[in-house]
Structures are given as C-alpha cells and as structure tokens.
Protein backbone atom coordinates (compact mmCIF):
# COMPACT_ATOMS: atom_id res chain seq x y z
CA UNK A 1 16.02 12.30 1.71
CA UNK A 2 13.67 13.55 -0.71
CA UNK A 3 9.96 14.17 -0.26
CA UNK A 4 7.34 12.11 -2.12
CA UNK A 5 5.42 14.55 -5.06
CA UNK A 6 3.43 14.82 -7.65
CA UNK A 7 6.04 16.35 -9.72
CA UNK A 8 8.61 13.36 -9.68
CA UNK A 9 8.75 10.71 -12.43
CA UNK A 10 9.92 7.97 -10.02
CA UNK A 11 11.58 7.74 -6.33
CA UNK A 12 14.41 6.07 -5.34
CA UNK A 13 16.59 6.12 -1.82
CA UNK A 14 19.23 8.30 -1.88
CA UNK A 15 21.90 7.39 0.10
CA UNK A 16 22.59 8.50 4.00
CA UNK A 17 24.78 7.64 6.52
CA UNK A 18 23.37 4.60 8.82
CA UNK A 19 24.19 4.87 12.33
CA UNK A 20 26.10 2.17 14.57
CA UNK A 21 22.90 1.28 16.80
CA UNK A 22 20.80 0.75 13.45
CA UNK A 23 23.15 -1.48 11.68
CA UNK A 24 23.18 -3.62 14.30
CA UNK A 25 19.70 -3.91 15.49
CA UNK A 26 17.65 -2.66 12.35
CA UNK A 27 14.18 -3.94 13.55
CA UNK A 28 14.76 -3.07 16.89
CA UNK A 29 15.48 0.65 15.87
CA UNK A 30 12.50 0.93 13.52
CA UNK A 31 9.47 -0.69 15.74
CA UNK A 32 10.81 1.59 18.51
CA UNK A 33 9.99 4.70 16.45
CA UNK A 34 7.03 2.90 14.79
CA UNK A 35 5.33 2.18 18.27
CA UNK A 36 6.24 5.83 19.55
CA UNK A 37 4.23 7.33 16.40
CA UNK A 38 1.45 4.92 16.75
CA UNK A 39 1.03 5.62 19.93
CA UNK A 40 1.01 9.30 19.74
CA UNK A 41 -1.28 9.68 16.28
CA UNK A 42 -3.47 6.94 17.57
CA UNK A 43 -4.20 9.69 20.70
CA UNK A 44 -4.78 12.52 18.37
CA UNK A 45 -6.94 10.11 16.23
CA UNK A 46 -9.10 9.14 19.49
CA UNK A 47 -9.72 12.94 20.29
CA UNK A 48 -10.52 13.33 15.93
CA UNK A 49 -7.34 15.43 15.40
CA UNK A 50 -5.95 13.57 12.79
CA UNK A 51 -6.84 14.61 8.76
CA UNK A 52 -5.29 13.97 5.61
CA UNK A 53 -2.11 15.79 6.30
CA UNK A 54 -1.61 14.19 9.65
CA UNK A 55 -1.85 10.68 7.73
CA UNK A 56 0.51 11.50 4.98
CA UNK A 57 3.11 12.65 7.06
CA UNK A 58 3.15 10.12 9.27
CA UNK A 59 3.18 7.93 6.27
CA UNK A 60 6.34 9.50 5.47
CA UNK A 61 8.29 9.63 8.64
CA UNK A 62 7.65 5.80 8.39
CA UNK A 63 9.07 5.08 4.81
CA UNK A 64 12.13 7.46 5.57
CA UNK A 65 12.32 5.55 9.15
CA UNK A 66 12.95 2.68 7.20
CA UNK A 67 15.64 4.28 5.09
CA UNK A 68 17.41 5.38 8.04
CA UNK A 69 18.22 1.38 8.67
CA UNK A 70 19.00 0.87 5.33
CA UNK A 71 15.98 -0.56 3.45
CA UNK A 72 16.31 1.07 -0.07
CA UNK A 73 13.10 2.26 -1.83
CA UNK A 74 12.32 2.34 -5.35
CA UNK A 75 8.73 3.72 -6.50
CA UNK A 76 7.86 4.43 -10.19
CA UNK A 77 4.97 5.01 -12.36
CA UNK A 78 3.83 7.99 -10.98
CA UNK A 79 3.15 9.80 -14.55
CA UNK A 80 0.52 7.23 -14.85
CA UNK A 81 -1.37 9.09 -11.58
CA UNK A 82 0.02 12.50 -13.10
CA UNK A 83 -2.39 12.08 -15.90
CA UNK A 84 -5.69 10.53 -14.21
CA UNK A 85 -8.35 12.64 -12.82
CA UNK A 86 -9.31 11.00 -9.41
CA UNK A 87 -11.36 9.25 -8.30
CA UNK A 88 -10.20 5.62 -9.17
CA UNK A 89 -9.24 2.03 -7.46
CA UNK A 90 -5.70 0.92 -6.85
CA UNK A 91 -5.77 -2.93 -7.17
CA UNK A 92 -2.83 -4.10 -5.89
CA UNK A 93 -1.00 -7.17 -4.14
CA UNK A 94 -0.43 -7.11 -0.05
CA UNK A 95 2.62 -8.83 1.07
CA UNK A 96 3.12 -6.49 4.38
CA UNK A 97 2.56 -4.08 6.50
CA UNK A 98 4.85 -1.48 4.96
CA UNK A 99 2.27 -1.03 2.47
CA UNK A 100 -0.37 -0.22 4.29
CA UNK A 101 1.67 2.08 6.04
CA UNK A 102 3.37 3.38 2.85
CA UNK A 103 0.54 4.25 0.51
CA UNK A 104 -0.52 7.37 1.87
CA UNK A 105 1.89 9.43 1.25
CA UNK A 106 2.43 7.95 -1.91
CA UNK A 107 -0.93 8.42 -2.95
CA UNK A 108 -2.17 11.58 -1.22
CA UNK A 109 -0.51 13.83 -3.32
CA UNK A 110 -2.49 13.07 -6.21
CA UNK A 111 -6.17 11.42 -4.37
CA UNK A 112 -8.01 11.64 -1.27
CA UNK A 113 -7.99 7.84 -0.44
CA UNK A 114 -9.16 5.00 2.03
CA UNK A 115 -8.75 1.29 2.16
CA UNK A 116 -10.81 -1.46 2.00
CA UNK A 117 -9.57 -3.11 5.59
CA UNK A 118 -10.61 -6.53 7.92
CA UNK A 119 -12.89 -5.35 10.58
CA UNK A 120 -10.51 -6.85 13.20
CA UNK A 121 -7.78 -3.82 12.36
CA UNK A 122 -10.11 -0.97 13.80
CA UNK A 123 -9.81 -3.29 17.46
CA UNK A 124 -6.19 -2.95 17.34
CA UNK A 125 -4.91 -0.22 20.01
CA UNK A 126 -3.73 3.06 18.95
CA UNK A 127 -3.56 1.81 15.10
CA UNK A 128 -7.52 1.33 15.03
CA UNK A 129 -7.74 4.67 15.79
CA UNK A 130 -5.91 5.85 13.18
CA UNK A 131 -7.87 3.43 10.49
CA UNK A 132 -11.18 4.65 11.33
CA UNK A 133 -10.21 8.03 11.53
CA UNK A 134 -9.33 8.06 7.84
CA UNK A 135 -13.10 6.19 7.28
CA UNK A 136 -11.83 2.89 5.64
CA UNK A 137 -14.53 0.50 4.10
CA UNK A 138 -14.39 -2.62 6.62
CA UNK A 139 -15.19 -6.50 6.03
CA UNK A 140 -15.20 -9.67 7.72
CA UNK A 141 -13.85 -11.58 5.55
CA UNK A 142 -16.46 -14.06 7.14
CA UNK A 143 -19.84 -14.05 5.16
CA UNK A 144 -18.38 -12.72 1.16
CA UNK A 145 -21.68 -11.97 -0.07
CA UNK A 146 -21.86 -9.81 2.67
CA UNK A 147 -18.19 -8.18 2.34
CA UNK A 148 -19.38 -7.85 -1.34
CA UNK A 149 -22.93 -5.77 -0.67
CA UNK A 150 -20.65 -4.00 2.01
CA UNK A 151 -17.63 -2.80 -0.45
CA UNK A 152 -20.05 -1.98 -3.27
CA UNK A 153 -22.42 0.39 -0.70
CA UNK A 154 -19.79 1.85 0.78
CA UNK A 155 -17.50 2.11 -2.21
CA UNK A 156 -19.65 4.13 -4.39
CA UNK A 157 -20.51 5.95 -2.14
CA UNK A 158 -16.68 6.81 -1.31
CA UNK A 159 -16.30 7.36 -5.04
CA UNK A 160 -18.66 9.57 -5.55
CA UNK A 161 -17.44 11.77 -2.74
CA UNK A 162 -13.91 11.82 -4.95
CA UNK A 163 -12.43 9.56 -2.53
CA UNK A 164 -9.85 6.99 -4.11
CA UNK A 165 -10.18 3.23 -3.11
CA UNK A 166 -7.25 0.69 -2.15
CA UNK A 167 -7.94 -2.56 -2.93
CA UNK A 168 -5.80 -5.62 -1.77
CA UNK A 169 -8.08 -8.80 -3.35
CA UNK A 170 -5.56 -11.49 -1.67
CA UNK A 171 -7.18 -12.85 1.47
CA UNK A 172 -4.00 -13.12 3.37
CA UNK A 173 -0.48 -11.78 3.10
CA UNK A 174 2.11 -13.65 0.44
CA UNK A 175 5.32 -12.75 -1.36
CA UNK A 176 3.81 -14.54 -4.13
CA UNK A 177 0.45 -13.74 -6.45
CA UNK A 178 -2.13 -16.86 -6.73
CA UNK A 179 -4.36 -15.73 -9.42
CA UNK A 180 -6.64 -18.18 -7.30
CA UNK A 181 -6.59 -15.89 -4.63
CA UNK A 182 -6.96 -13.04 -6.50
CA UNK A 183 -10.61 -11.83 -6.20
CA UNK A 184 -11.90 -9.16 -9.28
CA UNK A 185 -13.97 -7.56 -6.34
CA UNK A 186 -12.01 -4.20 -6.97
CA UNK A 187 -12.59 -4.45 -11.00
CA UNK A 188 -16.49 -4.85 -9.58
CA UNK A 189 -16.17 -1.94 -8.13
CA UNK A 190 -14.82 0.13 -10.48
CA UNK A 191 -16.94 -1.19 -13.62
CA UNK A 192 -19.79 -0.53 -10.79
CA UNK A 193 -18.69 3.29 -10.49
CA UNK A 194 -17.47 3.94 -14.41
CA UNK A 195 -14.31 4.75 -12.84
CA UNK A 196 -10.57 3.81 -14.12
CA UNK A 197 -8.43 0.85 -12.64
CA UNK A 198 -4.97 1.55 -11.66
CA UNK A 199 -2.68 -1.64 -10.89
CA UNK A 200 -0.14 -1.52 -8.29
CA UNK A 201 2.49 -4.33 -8.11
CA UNK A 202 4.76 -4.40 -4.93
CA UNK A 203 7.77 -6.14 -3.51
CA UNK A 204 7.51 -5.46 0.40
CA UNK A 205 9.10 -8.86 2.16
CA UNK A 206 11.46 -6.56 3.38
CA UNK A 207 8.73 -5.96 6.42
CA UNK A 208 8.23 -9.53 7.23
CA UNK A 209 5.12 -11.49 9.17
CA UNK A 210 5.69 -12.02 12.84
CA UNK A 211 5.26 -15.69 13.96
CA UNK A 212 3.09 -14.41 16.98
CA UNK A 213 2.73 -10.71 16.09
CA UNK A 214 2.09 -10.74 12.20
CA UNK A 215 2.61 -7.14 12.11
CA UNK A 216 6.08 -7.18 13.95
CA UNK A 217 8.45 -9.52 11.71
CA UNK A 218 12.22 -8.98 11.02
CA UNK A 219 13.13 -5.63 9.17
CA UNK A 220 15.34 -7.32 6.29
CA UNK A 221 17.84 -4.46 5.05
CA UNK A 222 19.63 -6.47 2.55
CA UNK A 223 15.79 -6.86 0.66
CA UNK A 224 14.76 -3.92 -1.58
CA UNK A 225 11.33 -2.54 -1.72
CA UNK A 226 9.48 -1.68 -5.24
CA UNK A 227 5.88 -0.15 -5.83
CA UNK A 228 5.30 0.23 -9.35
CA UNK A 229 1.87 1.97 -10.80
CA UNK A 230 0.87 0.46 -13.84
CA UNK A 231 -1.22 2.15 -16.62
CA UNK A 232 -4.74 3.02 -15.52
CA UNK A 233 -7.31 1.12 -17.61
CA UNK A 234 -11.43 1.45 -17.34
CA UNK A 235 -13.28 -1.93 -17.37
CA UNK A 236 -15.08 -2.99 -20.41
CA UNK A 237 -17.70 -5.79 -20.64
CA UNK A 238 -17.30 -8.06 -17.05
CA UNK A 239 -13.97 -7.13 -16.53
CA UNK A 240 -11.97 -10.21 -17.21
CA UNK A 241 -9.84 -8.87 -19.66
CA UNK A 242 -8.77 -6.20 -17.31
CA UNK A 243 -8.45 -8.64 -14.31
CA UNK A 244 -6.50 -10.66 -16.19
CA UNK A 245 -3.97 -7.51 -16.90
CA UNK A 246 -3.16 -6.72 -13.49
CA UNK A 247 -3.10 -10.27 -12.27
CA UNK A 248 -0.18 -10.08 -15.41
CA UNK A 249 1.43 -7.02 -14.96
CA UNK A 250 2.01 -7.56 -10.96
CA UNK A 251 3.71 -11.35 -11.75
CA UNK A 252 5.92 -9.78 -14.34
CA UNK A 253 7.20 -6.92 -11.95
CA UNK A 254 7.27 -9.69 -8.95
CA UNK A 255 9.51 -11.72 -11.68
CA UNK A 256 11.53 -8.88 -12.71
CA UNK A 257 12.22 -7.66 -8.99
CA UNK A 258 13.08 -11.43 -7.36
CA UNK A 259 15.34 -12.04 -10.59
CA UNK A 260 17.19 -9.02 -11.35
CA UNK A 261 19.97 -10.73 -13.38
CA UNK A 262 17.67 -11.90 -15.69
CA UNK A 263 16.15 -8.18 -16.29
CA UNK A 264 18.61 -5.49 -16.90
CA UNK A 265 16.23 -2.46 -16.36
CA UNK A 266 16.27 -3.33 -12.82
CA UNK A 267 19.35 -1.58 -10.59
CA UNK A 268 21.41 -3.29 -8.70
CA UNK A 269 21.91 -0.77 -6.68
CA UNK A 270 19.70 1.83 -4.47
C-alpha cells in the first residue's frame, strides 16, 4: 500500500489480499486494532510523547487498517495543497469518524494542523488524550456566541503560529449536506485572518454511527470512501459568495459519488 505524499496527484487503494478472519468479521477486525492504538498513543499522549509525526502515522496505520478489510480509498485534489502556502482553513463536511481520524496524514504533509472539536471529545479515555495533545480549538456547542469569540481567539491565534485549521460547520454527523446546517463560521475565520479557504467534500458512511456508541458503527466494505480538495479561494466582501461555493462544490461531489452511473469520471472500481 502506498504512503500518503506531497508528491502524488491523487490516491487510490491498491489492491491486497484480504484475509479469511477480515472478510468475515470486517468491523470486528478493525475496532480491535483501532482500540489497541488508541489505547497505546492515548498513554504516550498522557505522559506528552506524542508530536506531529506520532499523529500522522497513526493516522495512517488507521486508513491502511481499513484497507486491509477491504474499504477502498480514493483521495484527489492534492495539487490544489501542492500550490498553497500554509496556513489556511479546510471547510469541509463530517459524516464520520474516519475523517477525523483520516485527515492527518492527509494533511500533515503539506500543514501543521488542528481541529476545531466539541469539548466533550477531550473527556473521552485514551482518545482525549490524543486531541489535546495536538492543541485542538474546543466548543460547546452550547452558548454560539461563545463558540464564536472562542474559534476566532483561538483561531488566529493558531494561524498566525502557521498552524492550519479544520473546520466541520455541520452540528452533527450526516451523509447528507443541509446548507441550513451549514454555518460560514470557518469563512469568518479565514476572511478574519486574510488567509485562503480550501473546501473539502467527503463520502465517509463507510464508518457508520453506533446506535449506543456513535463512534463504533458497522465498517461497510462494499461502500467506497472519497476526500476530494477543492480549489483554494480567499474570501472577498462577507464571504457569501465563497460560502456558497463550497456548500456547491461538496453537493456536487456527494452527487457524483452516491450516483456513479450518472457521472462517468467516477471508477467503478478501487
């Protein structure tokens, strides 16, 4: 399997052989190794022995953990980050986990980054840890006037310091974009700093919500997973024009993905 770069127009999953035990029982296989690392970086996190490199590697053993089941990964746009001096905001759409998980070593190769993340996450055992070892810009998601003074303090601060920001703007998980939901807080941020937007549509079901543990739903091999960068744009006037882009550009990758007969630059195949 090949290793995410900076010097690779796109990624896709190359195929490998898929054992007996991980055909059968794909989620079972993957949260088994997911909980071991956790559990072991969250340690080294606790006693501050976990950096940048620690992060991205882990980031990858995870995305290649899933390609050992047989989830097939397909990841374009990087010439867009080839060309763009950091620092910058991703504004993207969360459907999962995987990409939280998945976005560092995606993105480290080219910017030093953190997330803006729900307060709650830095309680969670082991994974907390990890979080606010990497310094992530936390919110209630309680009091938004607050969340807002909090993201654009911390934030330009961040930025400043050359540190990328990930933005997710839904306030909850979906496989579909409400441009309801869709808060410009990361275009405020960005217009804020005078630094470039970068969309980020993804496809990520494959991971799915837990009933009970929303982290821990069924590992779907049979769905593919997409991240696709868009071109970076910096905001003009208020930033509607630019919201407006991304909230476009995601749909029409989320439309291309979920209907792949209807698009023929999408693969059928990994």
């Amino acid at each position: 399997m090949a290793q995410l770069s900076s010097t690779i127009k796109d990624y896709r999953t190359s195929p490998a052989t898929i054992s007996k035990f991980s055909k059968t029982f794909p989620s079972l296989s993957f949260y088994s190794y997911f909980v071991r690392l956790v559990f072991k970086s969250g340690i080294k996190a606790k006693q501050g022995q976990y950096d940048s490199k620690a992060w991205r590697q882990d980031s990858l053993n995870l995305l290649h953990a899933l390609e050992r089941i047989g989830v097939c990964l397909k990841i374009t746009g990087f010439e867009h980050l080839e060309q763009l001096q950091p620092p910058y905001v991703v504004i993207a759409n969360h459907m999962s986990t995987l990409e939280t998980v998945a976005l560092p070593s995606i993105l480290l190769p080219f910017t030093n980054i953190t997330f803006i993340v729900k307060q709650s996450l830095l309680k969670y055992p082991f994974f907390g840890h990890i979080l606010r070892a990497r310094d992530p810009i936390a919110v209630n998601r309680i009091n938004p006037r607050q969340d807002m003074k909090t993201v654009m303090e911390e934030g330009l601060n961040k930025l400043k310091n050359d540190i990328s920001i990930i933005v997710f703007p839904q306030t909850t998980r979906t496989i579909y974009l409400d441009p309801k939901h869709f808060s410009s807080i990361g275009i405020k941020l960005a217009q804020r700093a005078d630094v470039p937007v970068v969309p980020l549509a993804l496809l990520s079901d494959a991971w799915g919500n837990g009933k009970h543990l929303k982290d821990f739903g069924r590992i779907d091999v049979s769905k593919k997973v997409y991240f696709a960068f868009g071109e970076p744009m910096w905001v003009q006037s208020r930033g509607k024009e630019e919201h407006q882009a991304i909230v476009q550009f995601i749909n029409r990758k989320l439309e291309a993905w979920k209907n792949p007969k209807q698009f023929k630059s999408v693969s059928k195949s990994c």
